[in-house]
PDB file of N, CA and C in Angstrom:
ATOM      1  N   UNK A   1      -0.721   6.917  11.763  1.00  0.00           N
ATOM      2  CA  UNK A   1       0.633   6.828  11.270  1.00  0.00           C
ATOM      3  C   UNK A   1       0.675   7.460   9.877  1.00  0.00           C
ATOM      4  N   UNK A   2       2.056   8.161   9.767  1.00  0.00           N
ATOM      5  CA  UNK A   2       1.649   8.732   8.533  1.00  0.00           C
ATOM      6  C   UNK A   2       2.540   7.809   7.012  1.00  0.00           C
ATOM      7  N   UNK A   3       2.582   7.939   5.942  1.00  0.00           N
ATOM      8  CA  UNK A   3       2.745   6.992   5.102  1.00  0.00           C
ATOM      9  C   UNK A   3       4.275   7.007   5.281  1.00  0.00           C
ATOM     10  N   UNK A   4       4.478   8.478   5.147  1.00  0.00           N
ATOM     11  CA  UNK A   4       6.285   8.542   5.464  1.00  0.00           C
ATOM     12  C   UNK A   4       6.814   7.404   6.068  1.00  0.00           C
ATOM     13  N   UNK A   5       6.320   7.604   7.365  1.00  0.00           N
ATOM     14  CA  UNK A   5       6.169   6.495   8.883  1.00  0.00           C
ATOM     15  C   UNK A   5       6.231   5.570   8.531  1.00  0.00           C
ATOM     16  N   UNK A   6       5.398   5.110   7.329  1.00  0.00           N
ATOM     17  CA  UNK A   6       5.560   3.300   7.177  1.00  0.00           C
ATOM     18  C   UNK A   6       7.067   3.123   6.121  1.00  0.00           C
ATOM     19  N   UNK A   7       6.864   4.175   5.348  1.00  0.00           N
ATOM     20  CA  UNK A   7       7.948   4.124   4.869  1.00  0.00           C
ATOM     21  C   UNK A   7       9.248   3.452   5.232  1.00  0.00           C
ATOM     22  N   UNK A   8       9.487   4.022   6.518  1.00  0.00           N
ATOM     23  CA  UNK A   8      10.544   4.310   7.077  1.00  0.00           C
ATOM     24  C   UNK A   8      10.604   2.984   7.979  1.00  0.00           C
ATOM     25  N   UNK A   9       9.300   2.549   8.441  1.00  0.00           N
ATOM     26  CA  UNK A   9       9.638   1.392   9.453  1.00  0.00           C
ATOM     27  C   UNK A   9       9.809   0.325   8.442  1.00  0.00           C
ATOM     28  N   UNK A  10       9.106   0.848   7.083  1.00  0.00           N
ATOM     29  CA  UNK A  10       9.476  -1.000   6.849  1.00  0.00           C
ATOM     30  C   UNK A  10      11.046  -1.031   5.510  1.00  0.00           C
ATOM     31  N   UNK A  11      11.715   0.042   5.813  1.00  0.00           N
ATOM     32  CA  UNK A  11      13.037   0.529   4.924  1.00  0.00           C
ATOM     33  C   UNK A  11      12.669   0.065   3.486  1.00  0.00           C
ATOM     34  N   UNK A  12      11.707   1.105   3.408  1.00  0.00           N
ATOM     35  CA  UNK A  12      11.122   1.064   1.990  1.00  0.00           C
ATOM     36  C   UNK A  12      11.424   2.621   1.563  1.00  0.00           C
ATOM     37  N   UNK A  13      11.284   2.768   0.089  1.00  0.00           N
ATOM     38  CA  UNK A  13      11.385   3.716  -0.407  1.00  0.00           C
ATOM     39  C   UNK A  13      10.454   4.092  -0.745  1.00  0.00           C
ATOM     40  N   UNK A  14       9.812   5.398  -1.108  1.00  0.00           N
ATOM     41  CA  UNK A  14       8.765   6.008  -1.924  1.00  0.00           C
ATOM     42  C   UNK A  14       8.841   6.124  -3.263  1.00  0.00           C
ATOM     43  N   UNK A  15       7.853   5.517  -4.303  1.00  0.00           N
ATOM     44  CA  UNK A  15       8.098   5.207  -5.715  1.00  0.00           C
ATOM     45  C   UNK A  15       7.369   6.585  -6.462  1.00  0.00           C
ATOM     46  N   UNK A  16       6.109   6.711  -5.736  1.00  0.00           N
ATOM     47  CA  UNK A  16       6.006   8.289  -6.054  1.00  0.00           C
ATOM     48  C   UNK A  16       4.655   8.690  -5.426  1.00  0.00           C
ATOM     49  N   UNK A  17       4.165   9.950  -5.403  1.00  0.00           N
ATOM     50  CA  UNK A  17       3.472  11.118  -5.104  1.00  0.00           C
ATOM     51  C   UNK A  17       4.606  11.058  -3.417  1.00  0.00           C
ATOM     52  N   UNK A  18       5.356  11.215  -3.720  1.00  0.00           N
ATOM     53  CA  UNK A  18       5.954  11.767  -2.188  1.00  0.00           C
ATOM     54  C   UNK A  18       4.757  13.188  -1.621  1.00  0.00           C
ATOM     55  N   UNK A  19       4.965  13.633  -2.414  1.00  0.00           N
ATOM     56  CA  UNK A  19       3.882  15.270  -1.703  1.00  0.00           C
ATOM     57  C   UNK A  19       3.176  14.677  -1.149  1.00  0.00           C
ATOM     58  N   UNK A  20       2.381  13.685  -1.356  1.00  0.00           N
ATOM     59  CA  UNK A  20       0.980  13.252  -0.535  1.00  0.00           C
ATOM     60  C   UNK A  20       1.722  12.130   1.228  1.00  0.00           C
ATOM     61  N   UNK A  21       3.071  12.301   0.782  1.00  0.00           N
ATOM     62  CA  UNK A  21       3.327  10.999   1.997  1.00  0.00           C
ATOM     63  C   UNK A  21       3.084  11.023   3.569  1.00  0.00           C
ATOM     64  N   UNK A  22       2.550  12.622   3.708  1.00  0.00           N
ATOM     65  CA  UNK A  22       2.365  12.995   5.306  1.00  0.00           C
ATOM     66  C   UNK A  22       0.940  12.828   5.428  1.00  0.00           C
ATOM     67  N   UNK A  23       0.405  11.995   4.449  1.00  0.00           N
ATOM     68  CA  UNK A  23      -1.063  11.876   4.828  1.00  0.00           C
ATOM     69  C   UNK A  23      -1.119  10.663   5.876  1.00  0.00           C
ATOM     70  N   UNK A  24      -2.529  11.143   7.077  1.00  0.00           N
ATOM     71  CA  UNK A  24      -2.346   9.488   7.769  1.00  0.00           C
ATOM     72  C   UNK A  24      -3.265   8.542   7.669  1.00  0.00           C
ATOM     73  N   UNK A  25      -2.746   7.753   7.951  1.00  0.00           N
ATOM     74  CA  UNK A  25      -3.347   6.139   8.061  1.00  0.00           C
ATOM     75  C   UNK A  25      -3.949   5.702   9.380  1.00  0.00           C
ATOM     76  N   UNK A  26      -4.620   4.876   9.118  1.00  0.00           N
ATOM     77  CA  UNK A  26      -4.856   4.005  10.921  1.00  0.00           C
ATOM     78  C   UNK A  26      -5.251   2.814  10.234  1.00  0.00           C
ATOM     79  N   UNK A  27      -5.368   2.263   8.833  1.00  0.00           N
ATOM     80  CA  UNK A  27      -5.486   0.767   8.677  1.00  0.00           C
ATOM     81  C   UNK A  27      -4.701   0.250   7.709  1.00  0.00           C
ATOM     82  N   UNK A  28      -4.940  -1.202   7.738  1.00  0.00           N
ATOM     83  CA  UNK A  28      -3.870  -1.943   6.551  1.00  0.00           C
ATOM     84  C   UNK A  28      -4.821  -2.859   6.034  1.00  0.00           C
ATOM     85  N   UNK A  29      -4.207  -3.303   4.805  1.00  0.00           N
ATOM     86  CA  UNK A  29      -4.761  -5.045   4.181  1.00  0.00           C
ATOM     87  C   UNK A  29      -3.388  -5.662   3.795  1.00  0.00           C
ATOM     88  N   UNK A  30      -3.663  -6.880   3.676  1.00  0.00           N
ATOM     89  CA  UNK A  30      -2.327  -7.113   2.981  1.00  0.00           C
ATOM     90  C   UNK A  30      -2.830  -8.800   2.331  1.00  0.00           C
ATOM     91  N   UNK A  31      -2.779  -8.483   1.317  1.00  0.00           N
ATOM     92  CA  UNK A  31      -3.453  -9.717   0.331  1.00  0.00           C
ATOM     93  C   UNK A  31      -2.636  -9.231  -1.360  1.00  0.00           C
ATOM     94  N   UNK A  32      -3.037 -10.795  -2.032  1.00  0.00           N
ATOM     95  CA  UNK A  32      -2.689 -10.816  -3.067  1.00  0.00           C
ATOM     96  C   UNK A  32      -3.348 -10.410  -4.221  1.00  0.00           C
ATOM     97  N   UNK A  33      -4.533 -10.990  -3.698  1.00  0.00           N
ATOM     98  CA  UNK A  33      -6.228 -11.867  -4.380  1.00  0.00           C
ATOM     99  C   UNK A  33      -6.859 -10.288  -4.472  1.00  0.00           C
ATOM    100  N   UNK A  34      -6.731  -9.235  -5.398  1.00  0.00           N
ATOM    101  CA  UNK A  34      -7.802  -8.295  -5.239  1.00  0.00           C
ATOM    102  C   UNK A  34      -9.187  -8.600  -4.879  1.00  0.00           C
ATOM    103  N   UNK A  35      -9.536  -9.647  -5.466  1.00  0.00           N
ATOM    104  CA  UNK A  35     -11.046 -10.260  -5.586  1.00  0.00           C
ATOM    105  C   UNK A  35     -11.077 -10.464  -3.900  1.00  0.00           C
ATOM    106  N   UNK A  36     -10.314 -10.890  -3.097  1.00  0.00           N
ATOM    107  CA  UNK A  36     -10.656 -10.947  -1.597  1.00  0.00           C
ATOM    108  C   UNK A  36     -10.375  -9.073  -1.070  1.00  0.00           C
ATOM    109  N   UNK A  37      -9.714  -8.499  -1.733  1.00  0.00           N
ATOM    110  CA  UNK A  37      -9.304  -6.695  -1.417  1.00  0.00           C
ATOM    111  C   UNK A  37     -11.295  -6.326  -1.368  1.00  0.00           C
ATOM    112  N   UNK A  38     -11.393  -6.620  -2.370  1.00  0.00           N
ATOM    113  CA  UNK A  38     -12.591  -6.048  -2.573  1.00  0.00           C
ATOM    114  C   UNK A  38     -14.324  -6.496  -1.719  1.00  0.00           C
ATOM    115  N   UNK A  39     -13.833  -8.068  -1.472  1.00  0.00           N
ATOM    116  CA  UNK A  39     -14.895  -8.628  -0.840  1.00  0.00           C
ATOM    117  C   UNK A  39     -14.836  -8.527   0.598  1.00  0.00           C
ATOM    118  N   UNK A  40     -13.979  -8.352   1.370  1.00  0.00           N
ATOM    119  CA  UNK A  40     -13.748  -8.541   2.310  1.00  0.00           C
ATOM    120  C   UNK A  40     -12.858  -7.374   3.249  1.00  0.00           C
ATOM    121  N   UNK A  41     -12.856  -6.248   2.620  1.00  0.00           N
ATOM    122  CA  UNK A  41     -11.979  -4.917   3.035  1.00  0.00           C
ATOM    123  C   UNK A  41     -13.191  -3.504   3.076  1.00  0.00           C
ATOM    124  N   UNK A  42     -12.826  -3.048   3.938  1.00  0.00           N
ATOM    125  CA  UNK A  42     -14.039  -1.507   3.780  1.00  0.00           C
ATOM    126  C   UNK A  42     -12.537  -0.438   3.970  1.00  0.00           C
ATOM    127  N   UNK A  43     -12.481   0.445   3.256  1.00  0.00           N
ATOM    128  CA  UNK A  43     -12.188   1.470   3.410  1.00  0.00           C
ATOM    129  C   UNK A  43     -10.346   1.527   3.796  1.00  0.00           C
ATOM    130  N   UNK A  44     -10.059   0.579   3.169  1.00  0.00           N
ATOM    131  CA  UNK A  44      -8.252   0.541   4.080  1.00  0.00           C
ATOM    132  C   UNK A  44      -7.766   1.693   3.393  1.00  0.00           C
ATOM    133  N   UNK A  45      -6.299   2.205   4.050  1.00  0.00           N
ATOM    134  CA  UNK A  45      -5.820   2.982   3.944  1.00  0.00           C
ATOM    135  C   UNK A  45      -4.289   2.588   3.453  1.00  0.00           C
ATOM    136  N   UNK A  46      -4.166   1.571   3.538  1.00  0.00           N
ATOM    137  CA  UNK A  46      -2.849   0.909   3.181  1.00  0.00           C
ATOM    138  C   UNK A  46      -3.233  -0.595   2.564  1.00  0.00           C
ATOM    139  N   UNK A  47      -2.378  -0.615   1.439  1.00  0.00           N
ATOM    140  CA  UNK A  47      -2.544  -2.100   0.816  1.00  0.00           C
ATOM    141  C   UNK A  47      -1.280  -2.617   0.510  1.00  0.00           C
ATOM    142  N   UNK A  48      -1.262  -4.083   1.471  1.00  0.00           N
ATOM    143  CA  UNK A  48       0.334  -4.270   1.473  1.00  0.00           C
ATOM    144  C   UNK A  48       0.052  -5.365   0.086  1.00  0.00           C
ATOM    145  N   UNK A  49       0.836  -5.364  -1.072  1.00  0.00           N
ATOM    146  CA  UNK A  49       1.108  -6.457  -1.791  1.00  0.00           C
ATOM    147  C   UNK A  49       1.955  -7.028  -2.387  1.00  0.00           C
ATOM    148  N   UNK A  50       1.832  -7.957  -3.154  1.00  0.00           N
ATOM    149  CA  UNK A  50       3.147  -8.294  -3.880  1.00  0.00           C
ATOM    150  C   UNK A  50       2.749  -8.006  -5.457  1.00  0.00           C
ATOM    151  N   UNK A  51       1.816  -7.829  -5.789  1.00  0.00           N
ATOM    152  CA  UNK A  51       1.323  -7.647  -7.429  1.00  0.00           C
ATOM    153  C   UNK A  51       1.547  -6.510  -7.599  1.00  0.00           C
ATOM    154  N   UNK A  52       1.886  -6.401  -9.013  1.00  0.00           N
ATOM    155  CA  UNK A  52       2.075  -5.016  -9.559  1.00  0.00           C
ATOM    156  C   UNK A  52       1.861  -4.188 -11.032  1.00  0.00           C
ATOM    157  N   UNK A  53       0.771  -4.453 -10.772  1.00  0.00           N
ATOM    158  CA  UNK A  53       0.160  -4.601 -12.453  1.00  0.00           C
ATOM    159  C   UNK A  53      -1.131  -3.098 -11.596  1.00  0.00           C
ATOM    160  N   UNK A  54      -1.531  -2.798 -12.864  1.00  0.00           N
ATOM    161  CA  UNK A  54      -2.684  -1.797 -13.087  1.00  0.00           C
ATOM    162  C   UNK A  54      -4.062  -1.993 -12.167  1.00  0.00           C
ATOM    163  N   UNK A  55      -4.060  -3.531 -11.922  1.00  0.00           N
ATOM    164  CA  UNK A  55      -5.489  -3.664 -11.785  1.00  0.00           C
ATOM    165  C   UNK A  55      -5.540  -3.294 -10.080  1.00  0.00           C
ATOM    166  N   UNK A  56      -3.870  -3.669  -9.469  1.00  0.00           N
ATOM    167  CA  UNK A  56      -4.161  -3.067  -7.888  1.00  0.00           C
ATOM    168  C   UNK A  56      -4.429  -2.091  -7.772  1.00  0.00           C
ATOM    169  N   UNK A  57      -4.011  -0.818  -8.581  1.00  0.00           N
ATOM    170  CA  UNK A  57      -4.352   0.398  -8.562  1.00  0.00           C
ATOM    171  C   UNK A  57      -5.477   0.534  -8.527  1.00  0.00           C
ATOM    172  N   UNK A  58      -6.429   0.354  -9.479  1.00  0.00           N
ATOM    173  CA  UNK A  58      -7.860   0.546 -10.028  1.00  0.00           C
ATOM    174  C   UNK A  58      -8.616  -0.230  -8.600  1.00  0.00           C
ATOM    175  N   UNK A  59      -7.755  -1.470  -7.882  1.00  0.00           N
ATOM    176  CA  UNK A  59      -8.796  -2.145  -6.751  1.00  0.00           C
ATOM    177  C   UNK A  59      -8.720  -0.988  -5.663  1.00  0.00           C
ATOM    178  N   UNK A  60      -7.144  -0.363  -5.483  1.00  0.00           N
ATOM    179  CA  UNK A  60      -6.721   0.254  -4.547  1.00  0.00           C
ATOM    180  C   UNK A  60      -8.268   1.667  -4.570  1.00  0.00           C
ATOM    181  N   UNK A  61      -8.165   2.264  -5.419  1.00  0.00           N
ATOM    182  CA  UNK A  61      -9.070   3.165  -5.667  1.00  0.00           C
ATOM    183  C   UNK A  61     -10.040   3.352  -5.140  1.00  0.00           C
ATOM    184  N   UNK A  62     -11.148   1.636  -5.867  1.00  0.00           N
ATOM    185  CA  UNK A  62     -12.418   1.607  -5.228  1.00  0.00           C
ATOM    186  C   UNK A  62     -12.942   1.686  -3.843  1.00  0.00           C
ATOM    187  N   UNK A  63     -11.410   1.277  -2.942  1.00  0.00           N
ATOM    188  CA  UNK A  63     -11.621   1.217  -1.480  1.00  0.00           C
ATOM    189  C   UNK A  63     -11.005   2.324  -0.890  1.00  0.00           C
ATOM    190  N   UNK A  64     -10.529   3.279  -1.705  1.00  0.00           N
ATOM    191  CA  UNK A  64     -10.511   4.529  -0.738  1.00  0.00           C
ATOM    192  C   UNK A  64      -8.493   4.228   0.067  1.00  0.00           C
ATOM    193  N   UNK A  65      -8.106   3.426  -0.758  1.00  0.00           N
ATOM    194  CA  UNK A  65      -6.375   3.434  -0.090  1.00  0.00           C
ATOM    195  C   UNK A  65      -5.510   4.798  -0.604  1.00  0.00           C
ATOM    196  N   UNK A  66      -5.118   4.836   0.132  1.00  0.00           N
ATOM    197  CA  UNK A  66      -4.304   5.681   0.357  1.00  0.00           C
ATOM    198  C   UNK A  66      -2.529   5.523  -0.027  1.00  0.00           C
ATOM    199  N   UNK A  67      -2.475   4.254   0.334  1.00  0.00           N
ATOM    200  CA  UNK A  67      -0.875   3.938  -0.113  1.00  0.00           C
ATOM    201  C   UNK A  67      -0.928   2.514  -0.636  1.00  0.00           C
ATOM    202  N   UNK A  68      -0.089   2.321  -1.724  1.00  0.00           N
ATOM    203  CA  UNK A  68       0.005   0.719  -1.690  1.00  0.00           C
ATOM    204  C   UNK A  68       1.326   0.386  -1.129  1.00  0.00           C
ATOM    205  N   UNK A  69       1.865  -0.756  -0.605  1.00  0.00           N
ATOM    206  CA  UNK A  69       3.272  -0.983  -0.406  1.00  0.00           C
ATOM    207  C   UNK A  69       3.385  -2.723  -0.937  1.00  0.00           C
ATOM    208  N   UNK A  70       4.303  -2.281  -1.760  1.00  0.00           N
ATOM    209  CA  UNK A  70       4.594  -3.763  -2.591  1.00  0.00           C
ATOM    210  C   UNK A  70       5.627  -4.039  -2.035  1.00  0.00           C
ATOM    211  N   UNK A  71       5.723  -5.108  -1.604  1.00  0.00           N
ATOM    212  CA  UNK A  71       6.655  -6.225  -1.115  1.00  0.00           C
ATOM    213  C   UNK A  71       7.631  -7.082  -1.673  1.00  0.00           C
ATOM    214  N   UNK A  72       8.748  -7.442  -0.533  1.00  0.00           N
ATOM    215  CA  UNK A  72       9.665  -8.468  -2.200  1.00  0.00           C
ATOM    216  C   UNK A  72      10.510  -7.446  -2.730  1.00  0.00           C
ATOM    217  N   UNK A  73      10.817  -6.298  -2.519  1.00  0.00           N
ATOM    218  CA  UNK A  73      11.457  -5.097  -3.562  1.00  0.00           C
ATOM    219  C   UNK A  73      10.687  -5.458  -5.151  1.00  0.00           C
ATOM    220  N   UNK A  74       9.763  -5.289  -5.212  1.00  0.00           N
ATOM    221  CA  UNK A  74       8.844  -5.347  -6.529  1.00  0.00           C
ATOM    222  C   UNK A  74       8.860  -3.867  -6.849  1.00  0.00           C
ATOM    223  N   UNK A  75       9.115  -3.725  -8.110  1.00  0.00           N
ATOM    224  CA  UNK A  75       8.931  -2.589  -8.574  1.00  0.00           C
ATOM    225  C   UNK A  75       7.784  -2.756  -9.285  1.00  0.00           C
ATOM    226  N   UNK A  76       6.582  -1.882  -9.792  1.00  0.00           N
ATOM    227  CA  UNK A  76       5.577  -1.567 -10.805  1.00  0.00           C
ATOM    228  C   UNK A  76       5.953  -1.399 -11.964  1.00  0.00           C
ATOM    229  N   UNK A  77       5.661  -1.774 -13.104  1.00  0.00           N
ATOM    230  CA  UNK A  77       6.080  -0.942 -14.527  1.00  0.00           C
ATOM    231  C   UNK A  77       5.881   0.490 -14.273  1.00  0.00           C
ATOM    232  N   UNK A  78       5.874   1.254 -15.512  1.00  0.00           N
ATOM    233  CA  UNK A  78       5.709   2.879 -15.509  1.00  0.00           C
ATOM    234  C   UNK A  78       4.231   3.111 -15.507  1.00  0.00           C
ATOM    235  N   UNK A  79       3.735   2.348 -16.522  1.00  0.00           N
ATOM    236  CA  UNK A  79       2.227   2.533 -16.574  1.00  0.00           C
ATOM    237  C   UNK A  79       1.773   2.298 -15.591  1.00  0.00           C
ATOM    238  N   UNK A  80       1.887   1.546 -13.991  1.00  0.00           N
ATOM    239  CA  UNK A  80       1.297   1.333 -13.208  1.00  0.00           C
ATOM    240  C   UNK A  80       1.654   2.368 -12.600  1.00  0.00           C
ATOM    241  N   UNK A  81       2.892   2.899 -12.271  1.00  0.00           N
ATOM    242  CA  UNK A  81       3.066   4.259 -11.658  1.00  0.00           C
ATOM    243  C   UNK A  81       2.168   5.402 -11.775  1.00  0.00           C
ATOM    244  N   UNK A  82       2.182   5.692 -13.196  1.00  0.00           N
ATOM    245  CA  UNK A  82       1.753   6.956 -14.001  1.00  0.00           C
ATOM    246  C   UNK A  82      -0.025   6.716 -13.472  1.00  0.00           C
ATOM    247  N   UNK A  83      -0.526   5.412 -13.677  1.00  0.00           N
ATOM    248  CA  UNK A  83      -1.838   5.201 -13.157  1.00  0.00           C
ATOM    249  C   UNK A  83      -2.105   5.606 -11.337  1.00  0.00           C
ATOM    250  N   UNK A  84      -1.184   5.481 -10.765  1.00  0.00           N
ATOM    251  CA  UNK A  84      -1.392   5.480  -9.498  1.00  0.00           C
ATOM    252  C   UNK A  84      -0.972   7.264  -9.253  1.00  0.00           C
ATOM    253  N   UNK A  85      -0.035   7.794  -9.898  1.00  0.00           N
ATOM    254  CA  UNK A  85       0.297   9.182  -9.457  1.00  0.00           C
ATOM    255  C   UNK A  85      -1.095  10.160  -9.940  1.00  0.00           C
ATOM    256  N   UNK A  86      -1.752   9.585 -11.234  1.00  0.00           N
ATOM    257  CA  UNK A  86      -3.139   9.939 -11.707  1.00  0.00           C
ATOM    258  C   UNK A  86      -4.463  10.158 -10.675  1.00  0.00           C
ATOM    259  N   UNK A  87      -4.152   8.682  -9.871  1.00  0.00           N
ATOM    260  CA  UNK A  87      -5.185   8.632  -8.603  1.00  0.00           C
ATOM    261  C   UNK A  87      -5.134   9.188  -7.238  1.00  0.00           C
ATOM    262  N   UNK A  88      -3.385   9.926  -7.255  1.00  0.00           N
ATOM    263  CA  UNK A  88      -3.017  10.405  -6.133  1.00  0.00           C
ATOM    264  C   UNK A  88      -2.800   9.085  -5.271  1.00  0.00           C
ATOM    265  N   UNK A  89      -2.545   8.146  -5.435  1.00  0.00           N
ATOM    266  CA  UNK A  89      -2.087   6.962  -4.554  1.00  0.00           C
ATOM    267  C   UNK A  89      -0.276   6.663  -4.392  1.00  0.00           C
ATOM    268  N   UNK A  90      -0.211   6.832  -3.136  1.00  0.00           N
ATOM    269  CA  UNK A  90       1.432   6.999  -2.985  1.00  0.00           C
ATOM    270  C   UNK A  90       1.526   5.759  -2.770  1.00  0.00           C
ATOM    271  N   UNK A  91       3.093   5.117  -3.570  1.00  0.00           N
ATOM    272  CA  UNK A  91       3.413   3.746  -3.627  1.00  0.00           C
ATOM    273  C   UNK A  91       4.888   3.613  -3.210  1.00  0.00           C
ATOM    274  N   UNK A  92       5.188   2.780  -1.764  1.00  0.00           N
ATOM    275  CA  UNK A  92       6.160   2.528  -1.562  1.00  0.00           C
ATOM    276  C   UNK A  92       6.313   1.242  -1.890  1.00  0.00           C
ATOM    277  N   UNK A  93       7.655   0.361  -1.535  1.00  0.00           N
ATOM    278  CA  UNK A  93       8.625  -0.598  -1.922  1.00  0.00           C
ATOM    279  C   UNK A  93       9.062  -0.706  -0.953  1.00  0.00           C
ATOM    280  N   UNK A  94       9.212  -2.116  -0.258  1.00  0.00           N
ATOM    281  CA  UNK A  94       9.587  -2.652   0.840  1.00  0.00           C
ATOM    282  C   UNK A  94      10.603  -4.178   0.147  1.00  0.00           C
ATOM    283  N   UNK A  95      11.945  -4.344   1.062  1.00  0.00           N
ATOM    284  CA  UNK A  95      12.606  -5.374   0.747  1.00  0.00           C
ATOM    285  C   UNK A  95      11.687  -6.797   1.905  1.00  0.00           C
ATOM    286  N   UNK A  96      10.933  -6.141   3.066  1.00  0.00           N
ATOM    287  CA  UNK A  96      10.347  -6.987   3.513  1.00  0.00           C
ATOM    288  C   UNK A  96       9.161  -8.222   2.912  1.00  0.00           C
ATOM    289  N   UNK A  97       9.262  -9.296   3.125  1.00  0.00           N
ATOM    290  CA  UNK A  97       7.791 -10.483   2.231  1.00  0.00           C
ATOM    291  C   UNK A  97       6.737  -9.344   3.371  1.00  0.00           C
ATOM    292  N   UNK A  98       5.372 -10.092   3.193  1.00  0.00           N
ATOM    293  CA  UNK A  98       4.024  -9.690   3.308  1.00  0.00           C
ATOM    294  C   UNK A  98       4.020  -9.725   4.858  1.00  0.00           C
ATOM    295  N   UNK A  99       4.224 -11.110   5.101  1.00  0.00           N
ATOM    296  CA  UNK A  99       3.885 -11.208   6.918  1.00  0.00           C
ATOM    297  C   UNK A  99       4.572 -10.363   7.481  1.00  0.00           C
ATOM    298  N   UNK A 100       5.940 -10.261   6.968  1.00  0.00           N
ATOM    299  CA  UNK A 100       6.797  -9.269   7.969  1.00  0.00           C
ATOM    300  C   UNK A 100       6.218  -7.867   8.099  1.00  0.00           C
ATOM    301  N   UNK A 101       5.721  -6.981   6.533  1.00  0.00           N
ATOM    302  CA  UNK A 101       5.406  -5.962   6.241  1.00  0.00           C
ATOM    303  C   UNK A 101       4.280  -5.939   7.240  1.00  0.00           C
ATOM    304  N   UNK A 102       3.531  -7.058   7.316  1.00  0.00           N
ATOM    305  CA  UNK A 102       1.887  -6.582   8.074  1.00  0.00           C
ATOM    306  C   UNK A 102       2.388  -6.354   9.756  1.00  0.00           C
ATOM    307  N   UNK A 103       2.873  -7.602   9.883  1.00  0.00           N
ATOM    308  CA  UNK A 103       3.385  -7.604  11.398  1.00  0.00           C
ATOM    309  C   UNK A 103       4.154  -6.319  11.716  1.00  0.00           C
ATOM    310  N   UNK A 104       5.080  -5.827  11.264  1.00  0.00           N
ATOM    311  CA  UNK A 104       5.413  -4.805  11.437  1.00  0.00           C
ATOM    312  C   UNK A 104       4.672  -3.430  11.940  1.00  0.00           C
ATOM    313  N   UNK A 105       3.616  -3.369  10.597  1.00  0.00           N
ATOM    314  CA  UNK A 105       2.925  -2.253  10.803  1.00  0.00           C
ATOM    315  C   UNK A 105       2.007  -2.545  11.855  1.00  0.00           C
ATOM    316  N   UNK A 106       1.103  -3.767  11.961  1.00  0.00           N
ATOM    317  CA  UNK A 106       0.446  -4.117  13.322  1.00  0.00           C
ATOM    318  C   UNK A 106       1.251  -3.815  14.256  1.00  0.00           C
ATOM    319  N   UNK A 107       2.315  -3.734  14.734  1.00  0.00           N
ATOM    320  CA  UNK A 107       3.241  -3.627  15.882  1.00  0.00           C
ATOM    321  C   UNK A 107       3.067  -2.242  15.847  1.00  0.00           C
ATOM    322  N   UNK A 108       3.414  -1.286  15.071  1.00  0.00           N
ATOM    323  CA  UNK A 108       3.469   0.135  15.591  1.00  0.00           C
ATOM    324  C   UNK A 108       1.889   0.458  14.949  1.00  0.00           C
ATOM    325  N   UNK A 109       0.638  -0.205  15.483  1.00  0.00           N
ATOM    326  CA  UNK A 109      -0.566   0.668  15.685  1.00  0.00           C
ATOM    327  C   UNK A 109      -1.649   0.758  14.381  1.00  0.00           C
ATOM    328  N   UNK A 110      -1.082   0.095  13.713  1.00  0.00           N
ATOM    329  CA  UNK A 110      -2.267   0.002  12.421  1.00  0.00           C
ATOM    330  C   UNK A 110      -3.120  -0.664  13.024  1.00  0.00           C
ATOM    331  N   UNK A 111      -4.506  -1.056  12.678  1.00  0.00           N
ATOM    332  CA  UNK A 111      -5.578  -1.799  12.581  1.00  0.00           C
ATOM    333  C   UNK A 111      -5.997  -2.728  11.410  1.00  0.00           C
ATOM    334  N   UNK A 112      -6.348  -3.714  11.338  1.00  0.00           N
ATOM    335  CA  UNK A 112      -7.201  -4.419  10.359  1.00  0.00           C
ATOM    336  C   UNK A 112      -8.084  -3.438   9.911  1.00  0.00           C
ATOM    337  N   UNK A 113      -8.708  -3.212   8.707  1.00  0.00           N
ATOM    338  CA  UNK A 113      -9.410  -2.320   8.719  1.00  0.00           C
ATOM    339  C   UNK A 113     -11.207  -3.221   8.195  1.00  0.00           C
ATOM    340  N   UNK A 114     -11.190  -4.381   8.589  1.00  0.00           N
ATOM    341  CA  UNK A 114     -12.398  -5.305   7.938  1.00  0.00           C
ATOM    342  C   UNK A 114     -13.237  -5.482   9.283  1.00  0.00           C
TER     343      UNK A 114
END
């Protein structure tokens, strides 16, 4: 699936690197707790959350994601943006909470990626 794709299923917007949004996916996480992102995740490609501070970015990184999607209509400050457009990590915004966002994307074909 490509990020656009999630975009779109979960009527979220793209906050930025749109250029990169036709990249694809085949997994998700969706947690709060970086400290569980990191212990318990290999390689996701999507990180659904509700936090929005710097440090998801920097977790997002270590595991090789590809998109974050924050939940809740949460916006990031700028500095978290500017950090994530730095890493090439495209960040959408979903009005959907977490379960819905995951269930969703589980429904059209993501995988757990653990």
């Amino acid at each position: 699936m490509k990020i656009r794709e999630i975009a779109e299923v979960l009527h979220g917007s793209i906050i930025c690197r749109e250029d990169l949004a036709d990249r694809e996916v085949i997994s998700a996480c969706g947690s709060d707790m970086m400290s569980d992102v990191l212990a318990y995740t290999k390689d996701q490609a999507v990180l659904i959350t509700g936090l929005c501070n710097p440090q998801v970015v920097r977790t997002a990184e270590m595991i090789d994601v590809l998109c974050i999607v924050f939940v809740r209509n949460k916006m990031p400050d700028q500095e978290t943006i500017e950090l994530a457009k730095a890493k090439d990590i495209v960040m959408v915004c979903t009005p959907h909470r977490m379960f819905s966002a995951c269930g969703i994307l589980y429904k059209e074909g993501l995988i757990s990626g653990n």
